[in-house]
Protein backbone atom coordinates (compact mmCIF):
# COMPACT_ATOMS: atom_id res chain seq x y z
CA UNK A 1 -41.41 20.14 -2.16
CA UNK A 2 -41.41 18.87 -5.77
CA UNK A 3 -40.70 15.09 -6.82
CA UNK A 4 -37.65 13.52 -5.96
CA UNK A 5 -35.96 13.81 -9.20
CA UNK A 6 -32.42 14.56 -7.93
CA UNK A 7 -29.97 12.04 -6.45
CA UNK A 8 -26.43 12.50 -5.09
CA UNK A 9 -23.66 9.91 -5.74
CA UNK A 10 -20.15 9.47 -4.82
CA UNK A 11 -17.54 9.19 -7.63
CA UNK A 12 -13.88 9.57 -7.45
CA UNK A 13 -12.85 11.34 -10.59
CA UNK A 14 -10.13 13.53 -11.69
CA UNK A 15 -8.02 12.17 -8.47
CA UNK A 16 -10.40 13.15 -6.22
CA UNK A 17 -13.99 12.55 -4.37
CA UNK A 18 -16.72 13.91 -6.21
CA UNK A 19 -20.30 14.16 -5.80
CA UNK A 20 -22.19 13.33 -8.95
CA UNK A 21 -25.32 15.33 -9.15
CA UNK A 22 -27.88 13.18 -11.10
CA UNK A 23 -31.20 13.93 -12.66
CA UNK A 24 -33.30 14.09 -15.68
CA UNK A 25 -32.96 16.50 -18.28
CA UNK A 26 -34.82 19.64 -16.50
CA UNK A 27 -34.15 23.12 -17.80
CA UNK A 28 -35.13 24.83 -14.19
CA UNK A 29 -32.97 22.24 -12.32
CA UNK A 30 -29.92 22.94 -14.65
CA UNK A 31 -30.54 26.91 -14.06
CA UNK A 32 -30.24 26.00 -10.16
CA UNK A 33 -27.10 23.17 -10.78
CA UNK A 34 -25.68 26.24 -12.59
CA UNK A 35 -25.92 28.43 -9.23
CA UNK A 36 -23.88 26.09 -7.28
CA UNK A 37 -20.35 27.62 -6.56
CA UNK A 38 -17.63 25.50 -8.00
CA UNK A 39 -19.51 22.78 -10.49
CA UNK A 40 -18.41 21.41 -12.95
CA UNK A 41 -19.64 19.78 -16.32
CA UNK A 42 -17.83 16.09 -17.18
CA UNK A 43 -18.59 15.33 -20.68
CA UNK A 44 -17.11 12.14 -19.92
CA UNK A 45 -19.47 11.27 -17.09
CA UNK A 46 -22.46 13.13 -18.60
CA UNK A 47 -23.31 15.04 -15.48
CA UNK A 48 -22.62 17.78 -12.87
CA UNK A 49 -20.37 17.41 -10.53
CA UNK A 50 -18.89 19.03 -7.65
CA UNK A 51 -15.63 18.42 -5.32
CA UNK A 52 -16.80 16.37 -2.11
CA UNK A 53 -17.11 17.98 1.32
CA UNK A 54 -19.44 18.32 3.97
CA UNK A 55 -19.80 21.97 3.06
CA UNK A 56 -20.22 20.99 -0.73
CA UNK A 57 -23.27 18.99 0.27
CA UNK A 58 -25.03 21.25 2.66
CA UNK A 59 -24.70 24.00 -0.30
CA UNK A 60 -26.11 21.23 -3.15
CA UNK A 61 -29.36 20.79 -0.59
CA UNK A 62 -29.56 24.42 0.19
CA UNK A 63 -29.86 25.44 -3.79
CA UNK A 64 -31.81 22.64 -4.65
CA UNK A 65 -34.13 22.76 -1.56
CA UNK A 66 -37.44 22.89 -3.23
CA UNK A 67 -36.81 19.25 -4.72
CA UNK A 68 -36.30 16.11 -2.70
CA UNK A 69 -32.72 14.86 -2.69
CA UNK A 70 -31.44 11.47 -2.18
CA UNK A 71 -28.44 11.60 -0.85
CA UNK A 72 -28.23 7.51 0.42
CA UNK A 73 -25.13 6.45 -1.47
CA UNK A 74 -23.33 9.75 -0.13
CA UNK A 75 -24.55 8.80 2.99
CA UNK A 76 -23.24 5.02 2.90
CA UNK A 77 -19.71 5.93 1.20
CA UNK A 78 -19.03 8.54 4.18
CA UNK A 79 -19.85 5.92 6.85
CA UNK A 80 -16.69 4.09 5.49
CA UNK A 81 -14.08 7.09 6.29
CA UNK A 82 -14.74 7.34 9.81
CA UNK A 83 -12.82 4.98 12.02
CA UNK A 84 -15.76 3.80 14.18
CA UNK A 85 -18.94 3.47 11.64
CA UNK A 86 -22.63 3.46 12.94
CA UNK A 87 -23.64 0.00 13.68
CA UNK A 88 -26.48 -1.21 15.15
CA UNK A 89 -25.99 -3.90 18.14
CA UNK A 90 -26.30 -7.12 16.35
CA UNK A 91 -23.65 -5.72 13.45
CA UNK A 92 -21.35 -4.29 16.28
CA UNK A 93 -21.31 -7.79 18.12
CA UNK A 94 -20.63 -9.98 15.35
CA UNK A 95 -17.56 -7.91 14.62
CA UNK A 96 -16.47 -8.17 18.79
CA UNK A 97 -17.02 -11.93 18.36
CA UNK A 98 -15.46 -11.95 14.93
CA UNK A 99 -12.31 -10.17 16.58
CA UNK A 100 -12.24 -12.94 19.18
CA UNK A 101 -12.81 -15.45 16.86
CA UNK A 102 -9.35 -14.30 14.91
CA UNK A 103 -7.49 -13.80 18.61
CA UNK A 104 -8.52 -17.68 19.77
CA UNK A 105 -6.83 -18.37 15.98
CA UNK A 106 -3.51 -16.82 16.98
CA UNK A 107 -3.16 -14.07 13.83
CA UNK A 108 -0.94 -11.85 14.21
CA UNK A 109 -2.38 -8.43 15.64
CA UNK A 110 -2.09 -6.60 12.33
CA UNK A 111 -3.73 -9.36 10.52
CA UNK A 112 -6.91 -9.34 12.85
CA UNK A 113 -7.19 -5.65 12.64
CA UNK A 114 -7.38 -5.60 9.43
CA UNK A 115 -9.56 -8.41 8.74
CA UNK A 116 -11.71 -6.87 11.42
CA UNK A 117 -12.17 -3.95 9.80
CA UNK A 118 -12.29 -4.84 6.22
CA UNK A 119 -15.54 -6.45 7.25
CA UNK A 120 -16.63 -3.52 9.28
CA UNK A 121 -16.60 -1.64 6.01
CA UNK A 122 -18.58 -4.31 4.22
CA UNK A 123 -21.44 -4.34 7.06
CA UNK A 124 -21.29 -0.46 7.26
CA UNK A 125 -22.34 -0.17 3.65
CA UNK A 126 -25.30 -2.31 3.80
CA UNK A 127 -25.66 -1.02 7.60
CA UNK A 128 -29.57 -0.96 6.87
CA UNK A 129 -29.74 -4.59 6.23
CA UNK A 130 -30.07 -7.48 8.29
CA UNK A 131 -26.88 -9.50 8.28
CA UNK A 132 -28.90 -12.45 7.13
CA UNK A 133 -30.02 -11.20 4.18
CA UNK A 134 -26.47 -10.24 2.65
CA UNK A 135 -25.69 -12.28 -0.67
CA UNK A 136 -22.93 -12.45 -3.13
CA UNK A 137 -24.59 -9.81 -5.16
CA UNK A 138 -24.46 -7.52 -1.68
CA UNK A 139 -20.40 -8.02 -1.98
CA UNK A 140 -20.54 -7.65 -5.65
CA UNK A 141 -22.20 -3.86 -4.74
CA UNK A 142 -19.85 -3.07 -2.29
CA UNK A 143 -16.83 -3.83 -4.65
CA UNK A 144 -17.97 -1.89 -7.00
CA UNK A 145 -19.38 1.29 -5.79
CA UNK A 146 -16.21 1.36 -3.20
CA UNK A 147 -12.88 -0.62 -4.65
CA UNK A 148 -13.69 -0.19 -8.27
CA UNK A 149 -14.93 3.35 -7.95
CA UNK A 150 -11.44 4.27 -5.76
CA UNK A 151 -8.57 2.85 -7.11
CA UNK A 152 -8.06 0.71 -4.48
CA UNK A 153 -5.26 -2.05 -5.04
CA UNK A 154 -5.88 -5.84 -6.08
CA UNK A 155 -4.09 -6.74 -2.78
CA UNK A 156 -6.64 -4.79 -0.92
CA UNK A 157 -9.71 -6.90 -2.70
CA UNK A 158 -7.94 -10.03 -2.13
CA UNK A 159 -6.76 -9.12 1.79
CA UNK A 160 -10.78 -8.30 1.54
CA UNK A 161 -11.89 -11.57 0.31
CA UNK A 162 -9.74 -13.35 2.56
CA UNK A 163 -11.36 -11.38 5.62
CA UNK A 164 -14.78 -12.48 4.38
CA UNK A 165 -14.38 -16.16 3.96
CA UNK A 166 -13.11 -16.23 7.52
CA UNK A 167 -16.25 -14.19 8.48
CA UNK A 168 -18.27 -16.74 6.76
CA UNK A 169 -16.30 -19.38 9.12
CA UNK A 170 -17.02 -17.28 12.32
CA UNK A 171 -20.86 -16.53 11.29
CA UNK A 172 -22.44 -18.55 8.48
CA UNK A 173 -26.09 -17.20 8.91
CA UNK A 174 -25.84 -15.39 5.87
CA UNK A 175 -26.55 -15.75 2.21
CA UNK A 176 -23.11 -15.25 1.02
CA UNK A 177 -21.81 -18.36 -0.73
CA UNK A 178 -18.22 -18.58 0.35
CA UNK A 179 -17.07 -21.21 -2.55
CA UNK A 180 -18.29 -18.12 -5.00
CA UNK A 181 -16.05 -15.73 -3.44
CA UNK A 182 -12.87 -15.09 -6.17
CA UNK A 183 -10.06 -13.49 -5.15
CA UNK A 184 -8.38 -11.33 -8.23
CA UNK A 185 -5.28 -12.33 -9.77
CA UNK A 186 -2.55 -11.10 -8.24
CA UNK A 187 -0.63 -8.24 -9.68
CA UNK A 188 2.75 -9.12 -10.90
CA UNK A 189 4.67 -5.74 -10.35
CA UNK A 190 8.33 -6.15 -10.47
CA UNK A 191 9.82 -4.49 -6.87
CA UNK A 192 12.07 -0.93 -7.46
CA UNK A 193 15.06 -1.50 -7.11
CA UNK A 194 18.36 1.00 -6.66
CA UNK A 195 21.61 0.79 -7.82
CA UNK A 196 24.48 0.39 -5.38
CA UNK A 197 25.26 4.10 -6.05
CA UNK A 198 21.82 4.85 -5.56
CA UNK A 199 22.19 3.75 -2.15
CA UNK A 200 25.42 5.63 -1.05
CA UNK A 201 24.13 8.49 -2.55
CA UNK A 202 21.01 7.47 -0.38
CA UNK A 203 22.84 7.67 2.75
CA UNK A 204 25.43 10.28 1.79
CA UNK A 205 22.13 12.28 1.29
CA UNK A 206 20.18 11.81 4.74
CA UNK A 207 21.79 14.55 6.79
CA UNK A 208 20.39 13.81 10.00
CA UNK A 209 22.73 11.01 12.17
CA UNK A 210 19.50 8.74 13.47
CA UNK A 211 17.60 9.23 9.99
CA UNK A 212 20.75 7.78 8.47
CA UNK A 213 21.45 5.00 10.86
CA UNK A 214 17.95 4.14 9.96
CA UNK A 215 18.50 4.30 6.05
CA UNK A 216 21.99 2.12 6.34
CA UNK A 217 20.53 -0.42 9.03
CA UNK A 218 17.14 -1.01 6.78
CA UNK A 219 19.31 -1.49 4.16
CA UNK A 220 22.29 -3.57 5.31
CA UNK A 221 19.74 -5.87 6.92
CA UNK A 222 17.26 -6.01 4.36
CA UNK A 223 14.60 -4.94 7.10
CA UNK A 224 11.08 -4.30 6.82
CA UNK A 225 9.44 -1.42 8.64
CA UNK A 226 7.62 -3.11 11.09
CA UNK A 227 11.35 -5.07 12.03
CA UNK A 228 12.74 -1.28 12.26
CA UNK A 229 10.32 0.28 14.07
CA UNK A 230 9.81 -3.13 17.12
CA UNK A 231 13.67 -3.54 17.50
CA UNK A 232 14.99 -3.45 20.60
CA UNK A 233 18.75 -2.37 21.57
CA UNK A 234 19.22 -5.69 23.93
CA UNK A 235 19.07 -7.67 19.90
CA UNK A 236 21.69 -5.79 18.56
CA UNK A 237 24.53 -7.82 19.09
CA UNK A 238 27.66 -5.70 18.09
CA UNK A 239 30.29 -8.37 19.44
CA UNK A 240 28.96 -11.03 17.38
CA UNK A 241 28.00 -8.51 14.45
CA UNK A 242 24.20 -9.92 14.51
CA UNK A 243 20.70 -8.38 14.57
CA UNK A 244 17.83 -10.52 15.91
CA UNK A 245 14.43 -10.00 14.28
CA UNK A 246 12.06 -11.44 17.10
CA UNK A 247 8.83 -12.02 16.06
CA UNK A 248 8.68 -10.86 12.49
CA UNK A 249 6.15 -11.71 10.25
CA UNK A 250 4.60 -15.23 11.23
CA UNK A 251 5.68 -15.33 14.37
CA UNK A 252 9.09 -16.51 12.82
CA UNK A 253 12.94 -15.27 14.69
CA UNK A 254 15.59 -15.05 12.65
CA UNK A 255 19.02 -13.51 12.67
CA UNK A 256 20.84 -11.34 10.28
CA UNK A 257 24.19 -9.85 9.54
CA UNK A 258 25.02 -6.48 10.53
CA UNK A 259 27.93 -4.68 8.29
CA UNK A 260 31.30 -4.21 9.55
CA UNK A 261 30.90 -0.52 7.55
CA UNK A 262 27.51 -0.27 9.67
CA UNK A 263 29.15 -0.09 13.32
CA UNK A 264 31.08 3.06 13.31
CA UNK A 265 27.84 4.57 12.70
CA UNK A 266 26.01 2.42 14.69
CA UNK A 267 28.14 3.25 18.03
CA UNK A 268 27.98 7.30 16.81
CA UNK A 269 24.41 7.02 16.74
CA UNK A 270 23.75 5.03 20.26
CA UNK A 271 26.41 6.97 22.13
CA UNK A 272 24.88 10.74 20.42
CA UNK A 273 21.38 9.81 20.80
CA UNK A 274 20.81 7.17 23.83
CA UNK A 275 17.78 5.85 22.93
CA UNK A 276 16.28 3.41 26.23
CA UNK A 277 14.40 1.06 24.86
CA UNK A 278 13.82 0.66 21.03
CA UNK A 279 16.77 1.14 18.19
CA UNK A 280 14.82 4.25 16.74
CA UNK A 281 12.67 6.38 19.71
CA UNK A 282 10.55 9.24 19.07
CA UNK A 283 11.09 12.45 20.53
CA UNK A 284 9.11 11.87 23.44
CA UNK A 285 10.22 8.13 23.69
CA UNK A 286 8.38 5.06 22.67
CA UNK A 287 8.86 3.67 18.90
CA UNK A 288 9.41 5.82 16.26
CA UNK A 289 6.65 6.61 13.71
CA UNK A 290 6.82 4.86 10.23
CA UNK A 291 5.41 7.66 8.42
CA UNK A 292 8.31 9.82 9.35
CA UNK A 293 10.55 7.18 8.14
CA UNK A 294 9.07 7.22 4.58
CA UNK A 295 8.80 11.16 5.18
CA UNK A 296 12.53 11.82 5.20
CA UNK A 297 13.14 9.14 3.19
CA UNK A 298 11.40 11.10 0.27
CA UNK A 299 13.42 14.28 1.32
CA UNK A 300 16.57 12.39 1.30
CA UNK A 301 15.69 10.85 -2.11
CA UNK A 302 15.47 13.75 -3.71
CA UNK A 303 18.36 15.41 -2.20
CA UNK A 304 20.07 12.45 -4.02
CA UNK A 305 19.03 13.32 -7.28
CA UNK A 306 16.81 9.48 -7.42
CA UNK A 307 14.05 9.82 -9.52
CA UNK A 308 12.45 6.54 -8.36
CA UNK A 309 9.76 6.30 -5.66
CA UNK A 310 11.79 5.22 -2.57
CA UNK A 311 10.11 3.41 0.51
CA UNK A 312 11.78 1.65 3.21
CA UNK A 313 10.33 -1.58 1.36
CA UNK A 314 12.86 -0.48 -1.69
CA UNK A 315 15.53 -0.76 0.34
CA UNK A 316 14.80 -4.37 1.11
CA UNK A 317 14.41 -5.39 -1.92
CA UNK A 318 17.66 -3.05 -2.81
CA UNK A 319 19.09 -5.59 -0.44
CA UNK A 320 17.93 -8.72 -1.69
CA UNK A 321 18.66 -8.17 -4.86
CA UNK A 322 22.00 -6.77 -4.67
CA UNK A 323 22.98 -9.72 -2.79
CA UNK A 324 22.05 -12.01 -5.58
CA UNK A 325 24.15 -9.93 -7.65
CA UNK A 326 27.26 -10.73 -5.11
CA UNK A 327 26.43 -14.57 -5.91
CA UNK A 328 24.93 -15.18 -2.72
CA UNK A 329 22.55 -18.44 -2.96
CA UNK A 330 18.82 -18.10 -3.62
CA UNK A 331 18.19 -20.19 -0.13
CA UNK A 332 20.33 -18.14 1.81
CA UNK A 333 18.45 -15.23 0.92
CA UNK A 334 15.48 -16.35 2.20
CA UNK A 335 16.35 -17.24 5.06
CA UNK A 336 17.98 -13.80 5.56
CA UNK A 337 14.94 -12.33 4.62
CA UNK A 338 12.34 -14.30 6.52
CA UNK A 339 10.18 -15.33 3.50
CA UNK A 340 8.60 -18.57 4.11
CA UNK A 341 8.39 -20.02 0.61
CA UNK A 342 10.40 -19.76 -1.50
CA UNK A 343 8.83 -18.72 -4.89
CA UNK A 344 8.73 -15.10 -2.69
CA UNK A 345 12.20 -14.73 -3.23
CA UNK A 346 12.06 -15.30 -6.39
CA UNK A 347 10.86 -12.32 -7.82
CA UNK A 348 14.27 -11.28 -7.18
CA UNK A 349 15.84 -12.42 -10.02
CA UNK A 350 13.43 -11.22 -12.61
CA UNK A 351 15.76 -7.82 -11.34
CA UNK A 352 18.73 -9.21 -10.90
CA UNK A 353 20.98 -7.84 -13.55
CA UNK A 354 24.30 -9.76 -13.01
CA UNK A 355 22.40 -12.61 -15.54
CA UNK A 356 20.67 -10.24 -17.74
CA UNK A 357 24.02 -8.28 -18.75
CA UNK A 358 25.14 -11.46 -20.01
CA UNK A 359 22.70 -11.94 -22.91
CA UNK A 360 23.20 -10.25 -25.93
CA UNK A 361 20.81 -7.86 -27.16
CA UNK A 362 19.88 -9.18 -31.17
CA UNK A 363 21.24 -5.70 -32.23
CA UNK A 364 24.49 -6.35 -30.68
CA UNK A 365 24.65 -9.23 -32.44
CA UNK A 366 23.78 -7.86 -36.01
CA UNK A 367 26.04 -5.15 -36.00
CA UNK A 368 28.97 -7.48 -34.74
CA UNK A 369 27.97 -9.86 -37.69
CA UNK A 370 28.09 -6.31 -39.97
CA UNK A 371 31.62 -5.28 -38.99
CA UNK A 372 32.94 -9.24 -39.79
CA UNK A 373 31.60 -9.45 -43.05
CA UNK A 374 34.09 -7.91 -44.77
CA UNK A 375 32.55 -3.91 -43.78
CA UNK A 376 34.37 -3.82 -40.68
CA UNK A 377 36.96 -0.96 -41.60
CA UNK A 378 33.86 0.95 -42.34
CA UNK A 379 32.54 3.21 -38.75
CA UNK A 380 29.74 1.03 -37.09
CA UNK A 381 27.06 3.45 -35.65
CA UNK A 382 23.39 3.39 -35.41
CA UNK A 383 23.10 6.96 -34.63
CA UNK A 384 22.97 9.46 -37.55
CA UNK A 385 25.37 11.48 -36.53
């Protein structure tokens, strides 16, 4: 076997996992690169490259089999897509006393799964290091070579760094300096947001009778999909025209109006369907899945003719800010929306328009000014037609 002059690295390019085949400039290892099926040449990246797959990489070693490959960053990057990662004993019981750790701090279930296993991915990488010898340049790696190199969001690296610091809480034998550890800025996307029509063309739209009680209760109630998905029939309280969120987000109750327009539908839907236990029940029972709600949501979208992206999260914040449109007051919106501070809410009126149609675009202005100043008989148009 020749020197090891060939290494394999993962790179997501052109919207996809690649693997990056690296190595000096060598006229008989280009003549083999060149015999792989499917490479390809990036003149951006400067090297060969070839969609990832296991088959992709048993063909790479096969070709290039009389050099020595290292194939350790492929190697590291695939431990992270598999739900349960190789770790050795001490790794895999920090993260069992890291999960209980969270528990005995009350988070929420979601929130200690996640944490849990945003670490997991961290100690997976640099699985062939002791834990005590991790650093801040050890984080700075993983960052890099796996949220900078995927896309992943800024919310991700900052639910990330958040995990960490709490690690660093639960098991401080490590070199990581926890006062070093920056979360990004936050990204300040403005929500999508319908238009009224939008949303009875929404509904008008969703054929089925339980995908559009779903659609219409989200909406009316300004529900997120976790809310949907846990509520139970004994909270819907048709009498009294209320909806009781039980333990939303933060462990917080709270009550919301259901629409008068709502219950016709509401009581076709319960009396056609019967679901037992949950407002919206699989086929088989049990909750319904959330995926299929964002599924038919995308069908119904585009039934519609709505070019936006639509996720049961739109509709919430369809809701919230429509009702600032009505006039409804900023506090009462929070409240009806569970946020618990209220600079969350608002972002809602950076997309309000009911304020915005009231200032007066600068052109406006000058060609009103124009048509008083002694040109008005004269046809006022911008357009040269």
């Amino acid at each position: 076997m020749k020197n090891a002059i060939i290494t394999l690295k993962p790179k997501y390019y052109n919207k996809a996992e690649q693997i990056l085949i690296c190595f000096k400039n060598n006229v008989e290892v280009r003549s083999l690169v060149k015999q792989i099926p499917n490479r390809r040449w990036s003149w951006d990246l400067q090297h060969w490259y070839v969609k990832q797959s296991p088959k992709a990489i048993e063909t790479i070693k096969e070709v290039l089999s009389i050099y020595s490959i290292d194939d350790s960053e492929i190697v590291k990057a695939t431990l992270l897509k598999h739900d349960k990662p190789v770790l050795n004993d001490d790794l895999r019981s920090n993260l069992n006393g890291f999960y209980k750790y969270l528990k005995g701090k009350r988070y929420s279930k979601s929130t200690v799964n996640t944490y849990v296993m945003l670490v997991r991915d961290l100690l997976a990488f640099h699985s062939d290091k002791p834990i005590d010898t991790l650093n801040n340049r050890a984080v700075e790696l993983f960052i890099e070579d796996i949220y900078i190199a995927r896309n992943y969001a800024v919310s991700t690296q900052r639910q990330f760094i958040s995990a960490l610091k709490l690690f660093l809480v639960y098991s401080p034998n490590t070199g990581i300096d926890s006062i070093a550890l920056v979360r990004p800025k936050r990204s300040k996307t403005l929500p999508i947001v319908l238009s009224k029509q939008e949303v009875l063309l929404l509904i008008q739209n969703t054929k089925n009778l339980k995908h559009r009680a779903i659609v219409a209760l989200i909406y009316s109630c300004g529900l997120r999909i976790s809310e949907l998905i846990n509520l139970e029939l004994p909270y819907i309280d048709i009498d009294r025209r209320q909806l009781i969120i039980k333990d939303a987000k933060g462990r917080k109750d709270r009550n919301v109006i259901l629409a008068e327009s709502f219950l016709p539908l509401l009581q076709n839907y319960l009396m056609t369907y019967k679901p037992s236990k949950y407002f919206a029940e699989g086929m088989k029972g049990g909750k319904y899945s959330a995926i299929s709600v964002r599924k038919f949501l995308k069908k119904s979208s585009q039934l519609a003719g709505i070019t936006k992206t639509v996720t049961p999260h739109t509709l919430r914040h369809s809701y919230a800010t429509h009702l600032l449109e009505n006039g409804i007051d900023l506090r009462y919106i929070q409240s009806l929306l569970g946020h618990a501070k209220p600079e969350t809410t608002m972002i809602y009126t950076h997309v309000s328009k009911k304020d915005l149609l009231q200032i007066e675009s600068p052109l406006d202005t000058m060609v009103k000014e124009w048509k008083v100043s002694g040109q008005g008989s004269q046809k006022v148009s911008i357009s040269r037609e």
